[in-house]
Protein backbone atom coordinates (compact mmCIF):
# COMPACT_ATOMS: atom_id res chain seq x y z
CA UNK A 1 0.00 0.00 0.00
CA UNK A 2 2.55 2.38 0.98
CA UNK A 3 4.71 1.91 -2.16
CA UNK A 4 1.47 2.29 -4.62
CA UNK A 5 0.78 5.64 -2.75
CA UNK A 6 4.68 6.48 -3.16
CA UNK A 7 4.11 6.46 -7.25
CA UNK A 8 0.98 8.96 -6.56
CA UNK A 9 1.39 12.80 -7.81
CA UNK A 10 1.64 14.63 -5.32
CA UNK A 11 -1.08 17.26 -6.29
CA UNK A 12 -3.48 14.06 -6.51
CA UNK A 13 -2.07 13.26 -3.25
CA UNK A 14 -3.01 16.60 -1.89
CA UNK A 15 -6.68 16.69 -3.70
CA UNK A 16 -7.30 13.34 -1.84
CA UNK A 17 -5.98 15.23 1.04
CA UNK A 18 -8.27 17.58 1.08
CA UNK A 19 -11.19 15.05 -0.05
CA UNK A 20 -11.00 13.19 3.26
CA UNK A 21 -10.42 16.45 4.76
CA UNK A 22 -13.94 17.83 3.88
CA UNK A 23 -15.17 14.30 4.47
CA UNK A 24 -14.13 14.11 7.88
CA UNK A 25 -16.23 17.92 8.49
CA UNK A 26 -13.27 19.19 9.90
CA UNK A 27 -13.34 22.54 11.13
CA UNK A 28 -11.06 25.67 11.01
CA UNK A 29 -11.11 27.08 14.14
CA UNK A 30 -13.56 29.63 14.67
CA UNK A 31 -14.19 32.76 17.20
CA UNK A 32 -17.34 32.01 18.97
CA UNK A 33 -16.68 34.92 21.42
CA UNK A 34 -17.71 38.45 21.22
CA UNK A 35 -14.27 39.95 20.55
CA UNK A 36 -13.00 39.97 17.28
CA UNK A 37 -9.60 38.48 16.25
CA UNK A 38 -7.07 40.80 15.44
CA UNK A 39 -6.94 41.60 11.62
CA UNK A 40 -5.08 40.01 9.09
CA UNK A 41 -4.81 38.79 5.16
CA UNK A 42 -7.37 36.20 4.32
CA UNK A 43 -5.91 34.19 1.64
CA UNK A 44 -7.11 31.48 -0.06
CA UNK A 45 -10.84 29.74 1.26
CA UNK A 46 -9.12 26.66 1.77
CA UNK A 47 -5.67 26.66 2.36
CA UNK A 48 -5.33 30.34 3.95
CA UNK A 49 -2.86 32.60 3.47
CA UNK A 50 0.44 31.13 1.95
CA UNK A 51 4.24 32.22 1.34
CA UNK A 52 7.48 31.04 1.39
CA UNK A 53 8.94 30.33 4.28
CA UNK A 54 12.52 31.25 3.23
CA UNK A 55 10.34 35.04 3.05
CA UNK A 56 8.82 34.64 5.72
CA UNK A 57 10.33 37.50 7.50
CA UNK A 58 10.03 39.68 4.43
CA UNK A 59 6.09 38.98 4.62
CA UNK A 60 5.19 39.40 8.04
CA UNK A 61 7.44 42.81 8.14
CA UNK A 62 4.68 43.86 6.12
CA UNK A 63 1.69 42.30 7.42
CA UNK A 64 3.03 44.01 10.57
CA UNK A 65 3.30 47.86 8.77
CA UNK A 66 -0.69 46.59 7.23
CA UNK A 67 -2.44 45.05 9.63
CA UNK A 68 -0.55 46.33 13.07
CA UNK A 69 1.79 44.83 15.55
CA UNK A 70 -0.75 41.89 16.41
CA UNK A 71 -2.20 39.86 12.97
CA UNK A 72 -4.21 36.75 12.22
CA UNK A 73 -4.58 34.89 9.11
CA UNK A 74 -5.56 31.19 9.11
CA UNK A 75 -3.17 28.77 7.80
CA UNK A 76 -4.48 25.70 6.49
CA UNK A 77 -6.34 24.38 9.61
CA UNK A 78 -4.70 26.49 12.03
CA UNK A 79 -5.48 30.01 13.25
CA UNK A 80 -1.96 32.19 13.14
CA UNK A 81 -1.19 35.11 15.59
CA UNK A 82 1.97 36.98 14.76
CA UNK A 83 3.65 39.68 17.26
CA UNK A 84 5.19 42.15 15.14
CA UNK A 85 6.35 45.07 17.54
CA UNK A 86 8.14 44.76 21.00
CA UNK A 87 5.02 46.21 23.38
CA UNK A 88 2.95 43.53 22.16
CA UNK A 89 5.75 40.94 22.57
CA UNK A 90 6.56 41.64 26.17
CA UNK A 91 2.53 42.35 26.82
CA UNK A 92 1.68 38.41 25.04
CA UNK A 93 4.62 36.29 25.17
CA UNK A 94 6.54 37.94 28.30
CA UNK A 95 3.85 38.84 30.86
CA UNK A 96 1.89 35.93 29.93
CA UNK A 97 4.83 33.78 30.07
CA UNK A 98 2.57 31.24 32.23
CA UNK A 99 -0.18 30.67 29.77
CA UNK A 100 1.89 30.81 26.33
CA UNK A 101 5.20 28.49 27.18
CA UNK A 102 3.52 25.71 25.32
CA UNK A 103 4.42 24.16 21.99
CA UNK A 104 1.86 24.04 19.25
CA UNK A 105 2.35 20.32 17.63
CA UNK A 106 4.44 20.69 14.27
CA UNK A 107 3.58 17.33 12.52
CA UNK A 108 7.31 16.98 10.60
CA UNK A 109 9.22 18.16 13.25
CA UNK A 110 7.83 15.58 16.02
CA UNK A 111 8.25 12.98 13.63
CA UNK A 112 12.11 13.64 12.57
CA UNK A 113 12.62 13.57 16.17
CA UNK A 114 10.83 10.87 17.55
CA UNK A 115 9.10 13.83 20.24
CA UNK A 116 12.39 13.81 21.83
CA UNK A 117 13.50 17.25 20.15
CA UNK A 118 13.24 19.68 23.06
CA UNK A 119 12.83 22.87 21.18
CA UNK A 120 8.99 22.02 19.68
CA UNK A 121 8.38 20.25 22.52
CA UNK A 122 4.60 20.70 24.31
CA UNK A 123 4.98 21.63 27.83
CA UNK A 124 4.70 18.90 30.15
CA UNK A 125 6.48 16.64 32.73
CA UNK A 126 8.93 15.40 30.21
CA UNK A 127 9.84 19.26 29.01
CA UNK A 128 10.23 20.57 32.23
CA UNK A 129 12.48 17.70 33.15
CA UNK A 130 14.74 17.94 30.16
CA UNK A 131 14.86 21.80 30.49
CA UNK A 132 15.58 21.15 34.28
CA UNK A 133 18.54 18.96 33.35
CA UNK A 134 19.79 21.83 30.66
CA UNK A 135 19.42 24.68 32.84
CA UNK A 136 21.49 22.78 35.67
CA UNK A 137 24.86 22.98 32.95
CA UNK A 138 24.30 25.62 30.91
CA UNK A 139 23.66 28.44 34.33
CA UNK A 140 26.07 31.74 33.97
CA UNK A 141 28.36 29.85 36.48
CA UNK A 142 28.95 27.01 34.49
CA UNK A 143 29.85 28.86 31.12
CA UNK A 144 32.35 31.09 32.86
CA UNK A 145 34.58 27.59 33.27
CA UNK A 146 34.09 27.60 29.80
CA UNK A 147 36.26 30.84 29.51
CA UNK A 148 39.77 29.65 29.24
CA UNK A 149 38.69 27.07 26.06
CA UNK A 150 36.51 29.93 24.46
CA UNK A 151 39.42 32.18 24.47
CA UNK A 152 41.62 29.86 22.65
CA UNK A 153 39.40 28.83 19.77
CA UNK A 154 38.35 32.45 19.14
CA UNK A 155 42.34 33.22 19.30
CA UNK A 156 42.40 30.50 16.49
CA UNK A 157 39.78 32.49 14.35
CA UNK A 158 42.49 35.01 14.26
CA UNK A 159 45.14 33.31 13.39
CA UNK A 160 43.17 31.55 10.68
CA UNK A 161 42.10 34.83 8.99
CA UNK A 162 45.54 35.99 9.11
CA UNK A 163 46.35 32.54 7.11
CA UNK A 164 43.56 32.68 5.18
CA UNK A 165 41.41 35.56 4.95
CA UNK A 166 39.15 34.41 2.23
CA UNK A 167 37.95 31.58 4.49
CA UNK A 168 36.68 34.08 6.92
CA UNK A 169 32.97 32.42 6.93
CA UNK A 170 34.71 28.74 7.27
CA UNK A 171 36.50 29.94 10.82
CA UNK A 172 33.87 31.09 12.54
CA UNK A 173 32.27 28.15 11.42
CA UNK A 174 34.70 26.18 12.76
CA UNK A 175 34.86 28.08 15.71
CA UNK A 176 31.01 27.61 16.62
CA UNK A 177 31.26 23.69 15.73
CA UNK A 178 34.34 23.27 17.93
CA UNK A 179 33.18 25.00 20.94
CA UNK A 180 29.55 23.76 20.72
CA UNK A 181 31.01 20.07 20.22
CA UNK A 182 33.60 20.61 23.30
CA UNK A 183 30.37 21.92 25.43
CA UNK A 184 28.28 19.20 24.63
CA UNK A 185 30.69 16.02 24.28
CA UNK A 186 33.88 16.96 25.56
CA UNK A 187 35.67 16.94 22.03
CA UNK A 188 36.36 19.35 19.36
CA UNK A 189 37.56 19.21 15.82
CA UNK A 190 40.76 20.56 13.94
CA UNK A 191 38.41 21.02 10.70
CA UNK A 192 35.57 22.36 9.40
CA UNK A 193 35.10 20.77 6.02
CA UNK A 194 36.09 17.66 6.27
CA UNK A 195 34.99 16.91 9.78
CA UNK A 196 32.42 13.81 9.13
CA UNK A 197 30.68 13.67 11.95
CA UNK A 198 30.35 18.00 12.01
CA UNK A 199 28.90 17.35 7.88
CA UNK A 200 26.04 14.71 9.33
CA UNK A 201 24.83 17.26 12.15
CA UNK A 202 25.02 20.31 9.10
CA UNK A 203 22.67 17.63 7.35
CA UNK A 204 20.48 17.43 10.69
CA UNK A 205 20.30 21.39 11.07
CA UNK A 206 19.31 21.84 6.98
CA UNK A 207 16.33 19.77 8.03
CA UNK A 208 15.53 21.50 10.82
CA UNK A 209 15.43 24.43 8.84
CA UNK A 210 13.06 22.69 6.42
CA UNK A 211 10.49 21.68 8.88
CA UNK A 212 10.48 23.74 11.65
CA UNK A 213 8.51 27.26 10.64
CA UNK A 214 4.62 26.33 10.73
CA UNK A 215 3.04 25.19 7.76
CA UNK A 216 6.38 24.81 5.36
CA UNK A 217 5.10 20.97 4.70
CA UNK A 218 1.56 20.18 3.62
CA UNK A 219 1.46 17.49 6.90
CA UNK A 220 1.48 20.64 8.99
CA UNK A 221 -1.21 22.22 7.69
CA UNK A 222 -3.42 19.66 7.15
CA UNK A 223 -3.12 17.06 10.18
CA UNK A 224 -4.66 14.51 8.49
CA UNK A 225 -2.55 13.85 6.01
CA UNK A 226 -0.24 11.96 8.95
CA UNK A 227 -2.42 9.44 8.34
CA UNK A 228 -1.86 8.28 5.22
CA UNK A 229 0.57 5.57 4.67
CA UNK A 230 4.20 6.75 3.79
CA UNK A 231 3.43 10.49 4.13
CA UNK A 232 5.76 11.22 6.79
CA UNK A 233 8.18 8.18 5.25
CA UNK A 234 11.13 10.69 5.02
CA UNK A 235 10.66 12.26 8.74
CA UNK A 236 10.83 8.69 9.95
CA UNK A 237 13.84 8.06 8.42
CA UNK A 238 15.80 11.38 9.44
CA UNK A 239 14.56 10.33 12.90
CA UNK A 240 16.48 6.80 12.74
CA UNK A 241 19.85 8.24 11.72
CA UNK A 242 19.49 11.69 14.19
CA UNK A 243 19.43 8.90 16.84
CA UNK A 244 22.20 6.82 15.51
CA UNK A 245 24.61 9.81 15.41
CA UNK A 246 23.39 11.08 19.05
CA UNK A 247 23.86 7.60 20.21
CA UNK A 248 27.54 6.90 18.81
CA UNK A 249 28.42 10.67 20.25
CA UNK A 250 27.27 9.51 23.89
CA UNK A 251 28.93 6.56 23.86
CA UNK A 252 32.24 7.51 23.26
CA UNK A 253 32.01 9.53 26.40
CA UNK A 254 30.83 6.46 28.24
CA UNK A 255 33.88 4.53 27.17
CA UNK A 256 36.39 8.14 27.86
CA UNK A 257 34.25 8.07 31.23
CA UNK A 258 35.14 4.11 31.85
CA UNK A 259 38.98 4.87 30.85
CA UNK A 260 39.35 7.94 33.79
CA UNK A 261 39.76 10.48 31.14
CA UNK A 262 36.75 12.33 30.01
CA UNK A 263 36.79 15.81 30.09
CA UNK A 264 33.95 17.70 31.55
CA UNK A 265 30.95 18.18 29.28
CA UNK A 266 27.42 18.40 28.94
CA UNK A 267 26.88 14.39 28.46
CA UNK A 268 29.34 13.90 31.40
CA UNK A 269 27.05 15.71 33.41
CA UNK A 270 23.90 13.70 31.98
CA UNK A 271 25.35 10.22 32.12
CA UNK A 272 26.76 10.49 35.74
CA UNK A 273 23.10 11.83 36.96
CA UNK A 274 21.09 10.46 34.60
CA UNK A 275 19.25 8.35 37.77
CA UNK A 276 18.92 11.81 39.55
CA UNK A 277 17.76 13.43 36.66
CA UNK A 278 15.16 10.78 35.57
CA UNK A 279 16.33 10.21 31.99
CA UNK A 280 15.95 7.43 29.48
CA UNK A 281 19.08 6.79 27.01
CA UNK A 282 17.07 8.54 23.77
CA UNK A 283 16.14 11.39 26.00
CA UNK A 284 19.63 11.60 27.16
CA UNK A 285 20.96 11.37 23.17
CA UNK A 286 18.60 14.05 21.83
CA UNK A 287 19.20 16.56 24.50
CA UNK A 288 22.75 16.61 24.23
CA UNK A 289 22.12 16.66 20.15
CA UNK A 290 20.03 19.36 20.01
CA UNK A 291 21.97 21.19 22.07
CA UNK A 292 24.87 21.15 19.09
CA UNK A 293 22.20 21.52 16.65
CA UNK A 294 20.74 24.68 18.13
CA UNK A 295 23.89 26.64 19.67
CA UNK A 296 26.63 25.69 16.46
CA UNK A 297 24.75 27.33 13.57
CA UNK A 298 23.28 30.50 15.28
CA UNK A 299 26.43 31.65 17.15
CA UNK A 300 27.97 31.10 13.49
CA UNK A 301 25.56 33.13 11.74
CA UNK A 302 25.71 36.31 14.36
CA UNK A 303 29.74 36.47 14.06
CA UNK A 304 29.57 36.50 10.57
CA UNK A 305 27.35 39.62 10.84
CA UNK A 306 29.81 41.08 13.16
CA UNK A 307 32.38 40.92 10.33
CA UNK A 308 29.41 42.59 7.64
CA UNK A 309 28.53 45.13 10.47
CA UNK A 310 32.56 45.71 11.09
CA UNK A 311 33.05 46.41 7.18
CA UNK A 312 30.07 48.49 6.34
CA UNK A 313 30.38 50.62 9.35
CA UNK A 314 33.66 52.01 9.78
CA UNK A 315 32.89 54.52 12.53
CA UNK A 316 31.22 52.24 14.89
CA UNK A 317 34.52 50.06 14.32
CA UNK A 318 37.03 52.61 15.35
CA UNK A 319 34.95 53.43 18.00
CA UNK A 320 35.33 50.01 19.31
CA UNK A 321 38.75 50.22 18.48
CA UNK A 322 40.03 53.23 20.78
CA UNK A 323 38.06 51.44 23.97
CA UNK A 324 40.18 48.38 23.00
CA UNK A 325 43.36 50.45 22.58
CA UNK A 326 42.43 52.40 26.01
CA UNK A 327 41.84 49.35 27.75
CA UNK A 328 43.70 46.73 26.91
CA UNK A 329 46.49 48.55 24.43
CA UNK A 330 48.45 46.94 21.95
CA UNK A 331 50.81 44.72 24.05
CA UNK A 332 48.04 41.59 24.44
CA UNK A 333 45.21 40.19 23.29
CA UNK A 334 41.68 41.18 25.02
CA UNK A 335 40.24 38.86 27.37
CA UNK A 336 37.06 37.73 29.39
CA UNK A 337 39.15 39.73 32.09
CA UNK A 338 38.45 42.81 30.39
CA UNK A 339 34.94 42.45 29.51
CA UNK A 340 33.47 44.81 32.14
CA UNK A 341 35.81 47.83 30.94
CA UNK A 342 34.67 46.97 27.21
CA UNK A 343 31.09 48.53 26.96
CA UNK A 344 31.90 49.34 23.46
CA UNK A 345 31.93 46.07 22.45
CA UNK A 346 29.22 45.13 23.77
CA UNK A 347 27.22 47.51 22.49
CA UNK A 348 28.26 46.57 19.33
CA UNK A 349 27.35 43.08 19.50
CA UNK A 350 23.80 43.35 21.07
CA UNK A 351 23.33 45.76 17.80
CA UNK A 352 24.58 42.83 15.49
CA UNK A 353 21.61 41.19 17.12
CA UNK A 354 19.14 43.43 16.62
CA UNK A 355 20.11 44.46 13.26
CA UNK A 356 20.27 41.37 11.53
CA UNK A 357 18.82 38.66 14.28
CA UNK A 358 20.38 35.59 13.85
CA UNK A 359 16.80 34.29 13.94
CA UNK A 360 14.42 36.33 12.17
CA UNK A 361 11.10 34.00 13.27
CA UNK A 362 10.74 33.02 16.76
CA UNK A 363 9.98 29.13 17.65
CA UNK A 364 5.89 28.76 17.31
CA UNK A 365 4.51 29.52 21.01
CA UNK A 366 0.35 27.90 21.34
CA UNK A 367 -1.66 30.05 23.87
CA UNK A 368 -2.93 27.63 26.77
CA UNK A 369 -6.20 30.33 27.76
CA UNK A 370 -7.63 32.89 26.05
CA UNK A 371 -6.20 35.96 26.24
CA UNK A 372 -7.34 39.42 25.67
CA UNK A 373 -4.77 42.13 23.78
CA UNK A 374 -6.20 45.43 23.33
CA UNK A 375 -9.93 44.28 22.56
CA UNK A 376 -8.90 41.34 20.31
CA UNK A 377 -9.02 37.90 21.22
CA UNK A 378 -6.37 35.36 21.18
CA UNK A 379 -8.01 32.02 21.54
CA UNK A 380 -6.46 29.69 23.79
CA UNK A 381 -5.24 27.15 21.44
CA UNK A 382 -3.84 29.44 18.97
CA UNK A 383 -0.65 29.45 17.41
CA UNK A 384 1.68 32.44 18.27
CA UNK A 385 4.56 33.37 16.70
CA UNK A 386 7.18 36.28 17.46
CA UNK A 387 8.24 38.13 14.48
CA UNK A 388 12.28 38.86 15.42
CA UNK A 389 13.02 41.00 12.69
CA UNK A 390 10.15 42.96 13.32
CA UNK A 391 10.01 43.07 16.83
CA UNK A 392 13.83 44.12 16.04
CA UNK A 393 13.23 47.06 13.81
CA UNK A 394 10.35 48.53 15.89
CA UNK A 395 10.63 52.04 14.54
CA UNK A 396 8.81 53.42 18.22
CA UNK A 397 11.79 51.36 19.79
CA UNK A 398 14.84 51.54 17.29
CA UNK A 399 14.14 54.95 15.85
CA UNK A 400 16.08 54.75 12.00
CA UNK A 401 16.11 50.97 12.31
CA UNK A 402 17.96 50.11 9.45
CA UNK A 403 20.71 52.16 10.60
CA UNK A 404 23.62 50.49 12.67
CA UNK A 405 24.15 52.13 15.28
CA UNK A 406 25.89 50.63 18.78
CA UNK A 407 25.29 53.68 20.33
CA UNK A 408 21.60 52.88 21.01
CA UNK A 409 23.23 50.97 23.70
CA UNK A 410 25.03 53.38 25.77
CA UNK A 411 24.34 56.36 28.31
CA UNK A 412 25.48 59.48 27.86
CA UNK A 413 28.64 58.56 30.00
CA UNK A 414 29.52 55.50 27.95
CA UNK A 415 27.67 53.20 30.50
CA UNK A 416 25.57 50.29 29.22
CA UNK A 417 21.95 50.43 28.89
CA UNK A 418 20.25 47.59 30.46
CA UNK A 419 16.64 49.28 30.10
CA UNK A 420 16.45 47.47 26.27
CA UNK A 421 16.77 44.22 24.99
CA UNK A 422 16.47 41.85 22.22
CA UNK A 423 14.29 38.46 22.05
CA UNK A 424 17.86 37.04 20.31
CA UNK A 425 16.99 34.03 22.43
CA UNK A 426 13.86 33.75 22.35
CA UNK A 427 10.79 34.85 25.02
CA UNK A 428 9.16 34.33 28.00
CA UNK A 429 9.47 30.94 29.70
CA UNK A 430 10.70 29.24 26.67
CA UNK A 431 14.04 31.49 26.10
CA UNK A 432 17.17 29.67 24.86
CA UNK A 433 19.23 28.02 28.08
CA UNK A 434 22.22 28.33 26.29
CA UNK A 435 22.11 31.91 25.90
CA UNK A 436 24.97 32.70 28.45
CA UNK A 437 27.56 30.53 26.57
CA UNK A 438 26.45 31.84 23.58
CA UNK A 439 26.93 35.82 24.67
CA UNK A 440 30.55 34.81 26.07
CA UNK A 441 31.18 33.51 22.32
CA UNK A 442 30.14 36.36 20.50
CA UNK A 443 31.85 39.00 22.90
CA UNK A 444 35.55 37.82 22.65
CA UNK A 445 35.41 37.16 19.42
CA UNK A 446 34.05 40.60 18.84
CA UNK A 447 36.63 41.86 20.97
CA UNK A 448 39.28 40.34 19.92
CA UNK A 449 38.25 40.67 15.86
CA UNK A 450 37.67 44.52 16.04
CA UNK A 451 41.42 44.33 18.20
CA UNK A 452 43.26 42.23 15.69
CA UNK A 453 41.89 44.28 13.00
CA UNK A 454 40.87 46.97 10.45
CA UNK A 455 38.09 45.36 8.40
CA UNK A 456 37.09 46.95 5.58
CA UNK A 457 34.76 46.53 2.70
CA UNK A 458 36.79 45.78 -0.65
CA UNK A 459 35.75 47.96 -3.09
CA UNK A 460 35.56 45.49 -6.23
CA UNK A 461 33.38 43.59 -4.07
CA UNK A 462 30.81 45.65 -2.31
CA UNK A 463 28.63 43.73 0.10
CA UNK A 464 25.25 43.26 -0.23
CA UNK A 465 23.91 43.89 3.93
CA UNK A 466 20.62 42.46 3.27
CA UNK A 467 21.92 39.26 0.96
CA UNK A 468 21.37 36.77 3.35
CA UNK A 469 20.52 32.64 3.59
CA UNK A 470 17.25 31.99 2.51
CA UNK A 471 15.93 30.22 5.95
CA UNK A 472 14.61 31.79 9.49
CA UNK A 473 18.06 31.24 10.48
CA UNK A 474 20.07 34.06 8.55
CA UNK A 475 24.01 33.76 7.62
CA UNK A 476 25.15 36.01 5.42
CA UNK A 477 25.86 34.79 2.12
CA UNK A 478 29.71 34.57 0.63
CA UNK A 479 30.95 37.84 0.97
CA UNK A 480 34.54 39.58 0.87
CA UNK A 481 36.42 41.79 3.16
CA UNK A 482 39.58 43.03 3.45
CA UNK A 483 41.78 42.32 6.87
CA UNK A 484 44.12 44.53 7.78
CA UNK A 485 46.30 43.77 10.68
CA UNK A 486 46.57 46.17 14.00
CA UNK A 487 48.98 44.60 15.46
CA UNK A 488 52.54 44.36 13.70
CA UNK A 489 53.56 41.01 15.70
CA UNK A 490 49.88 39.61 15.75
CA UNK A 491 50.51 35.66 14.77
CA UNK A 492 53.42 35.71 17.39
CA UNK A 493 51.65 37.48 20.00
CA UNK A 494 48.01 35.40 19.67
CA UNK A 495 50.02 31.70 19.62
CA UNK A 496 51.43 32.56 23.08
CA UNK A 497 48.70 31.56 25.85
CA UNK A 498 48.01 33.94 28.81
């Protein structure tokens, strides 16, 4: 049966779809109560409103400037509610934290992972358990022992681009793979390239990508296409081999663990209180693998928008540059020592976030009660989604939000403003655990980029700002820049260890 459905079209698939669909009466879901739902585009009578999701951004940026900072629209059989502005996010997905921390189902995505995947996970024993367990290793304490190994690898970014400065986009890539691999198992990897086991998990996160923004497969609009024999066929499969790789990457801690010699890690931690902590073997796999899978790619993306921001906007750079030289001077390398005298650069970096969010859609949040936003009605149910590019050029907010400008961050006196923020890691209850290992990341190599060089934008090959990966998660595409060295004895002075 399966294989004869295999050979089907798949628009007769879908018309058979939708046959059993209006068979079975199902509903779309409906506002019975007396306040309206906020506006929105209608779209099609059947299948909603539809678009790309590698646009995704691009469209709801201007469903937001249409329709206002809170829209509707349905999507197949599922009512939509996008956040578009940053009152509306902190009113709906901050201060009601509580009743929105919950996952709405996403068909593909709970298939590939077998439920085990911890990011699309519906709240419940299990998720708090396996957020418990992540929360425990990834606290600020924990990622400051992190420090020393941080430092080194980002040194190594250096010293690559000073080897070879067209591979720019390959070391930080390597950079986020080593570090996120050396969190989570305790190993890291000389290459980027031709790492094996680092090109399976890029295989894992381009499916992620695929499957994990509402509505990009038919299954997720339609529920009951699940049912049909071999639908999901290919989810299943990814789910096997995600497994197998998670599986093989635990046990070779077991065996470092039985030896006396593993270094400390997140799986470490897992395996020796896996009894305390409550977890099976697959829960224990996945929650160390999707811990690579989320932290390796976005910490990649956001430094190589540091290096775009650095190029196209000289002034903020040497403005970063005479803090550095004021601070730390000429004679060494910046450090995590140094980061409280460095306000500059961390201005700069929180503006990398909000000016090209690493993330431009927020994970899918589903509404557990109704709740009531300025006279419209947000069913409990619903599907809610935060906008982050929106939300992240809020003109009322980010006056000129195009414009990069670190400055937004600082007092008068050069002090850092702590009165503003970004949803870089996502919002309410549901934020990203690993967000203090990730900030450490993207500061010294900030630091110690803008302090190893001038980087400037090479005039044959102008970069294109807004030319970026067509996915919700947003690298810049190739691009060139020119690295000029501050620092006359920079190789010499970087290899030597503080």
């Amino acid at each position: 049966m399966a294989q004869l459905f295999d050979s089907v079209p798949t628009d007769v698939k879908i018309g058979t779809a939708l046959l059993l669909l209006a068979a079975a009466g199902t509903k779309l879901i409906s506002n019975s109560q007396s306040l309206p739902l906020p506006p929105g585009p209608q779209g099609h009578w059947l299948f909603g409103a539809t678009f790309s999701s590698s646009e995704a951004w691009r469209v709801l940026e201007e469903w937001t400037q249409e329709y206002g900072p809170v829209f509707s629209y349905r999507q197949g059989t599922r009512r939509m509610f996008i956040i578009g502005r940053t009152q509306a996010a902190i009113d709906i997905l901050e201060r009601e934290g509580a009743a929105t921390l919950d996952r709405p189902l996403n068909i593909p995505a709970e298939t590939a992972s077998g439920g085990l995947r911890i990011l699309n996970m519906s709240w419940s024993d299990q998720a708090r358990k396996l957020r418990r367990a992540m929360h425990e290793h990834l606290r600020h304490k924990v990622a400051l022992s992190y420090g020393d190994m941080q430092e080194e690898h980002a040194r190594n970014v250096i010293l690559d681009i000073l080897k070879n400065p067209e591979d720019h986009q390959t070391h930080v890539r390597r950079f986020s793979a080593a570090t996120t691999l050396r969190l989570a198992y305790g190993k890291t990897t000389p290459t980027y390239v031709d790492d094996l086991e680092i090109q399976r998990i890029n295989v894992i996160v381009a499916r992620l990508r695929k499957i994990l923004f509402p509505g990009s497969l038919w299954v997720d609009r339609i529920p009951l296409l699940r049912y049909i024999p071999g639908w999901l066929r290919e989810q299943q499969e990814w789910h096997h081999n995600e497994l197998d790789l998670y599986h093989s990457q635990v046990n070779t801690v077991k065996a470092q663990i039985a030896q006396g010699d593993a270094p400390q890690s997140f799986v470490k931690y897992l395996l020796e209180d896996q009894e305390k902590l409550g977890l099976s073997n697959d829960e224990l796999a996945y929650l160390a693998g999707s811990l690579f899978n989320a932290g390796s790619e976005s910490t990649a993306a956001v430094l190589g928008w540091v290096i775009v921001a650095a190029a196209k906007h000289p002034a903020a750079q040497v403005q970063v540059q005479a803090e550095l030289d004021r601070i730390v001077g000429l004679q060494r390398a910046p450090t995590f020592d140094d980061e409280n005298g460095l306000p500059q650069v961390t201005a700069f970096m929180r503006e990398v976030y909000r000016w090209r969010p690493a993330s431009t859609i927020a994970q899918a949040h589903r509404s557990r009660k109704d709740i009531i936003w300025k006279n419209y009605l947000i069913p409990a149910g619903s599907t809610i989604i935060g906008s982050q590019w929106s939300i992240a050029h809020d003109p009322e907010v980010w006056p000129n939000p195009d414009r990069f400008d670190p400055n937004r961050w600082l007092y008068e006196d050069g002090g850092l403003r702590e009165d503003k923020k970004t949803f870089m890691f996502g919002f309410g209850r549901r934020f990203c655990p690993g967000q203090h290992f990730a900030n450490r990341a993207v500061f010294i190599n900030t630091a110690l980029l803008l302090w190893s060089y001038n980087i400037r934008e090479d005039p044959a090959h102008p970069i294109d700002s807004m030319a970026f990966s067509k996915s919700s998660l947003i690298h810049p595409q190739p691009f060139k820049v020119q690295f000029g060295p501050r620092v006359a004895n920079l190789g010499s002075l970087l290899a030597e260890r503080p």
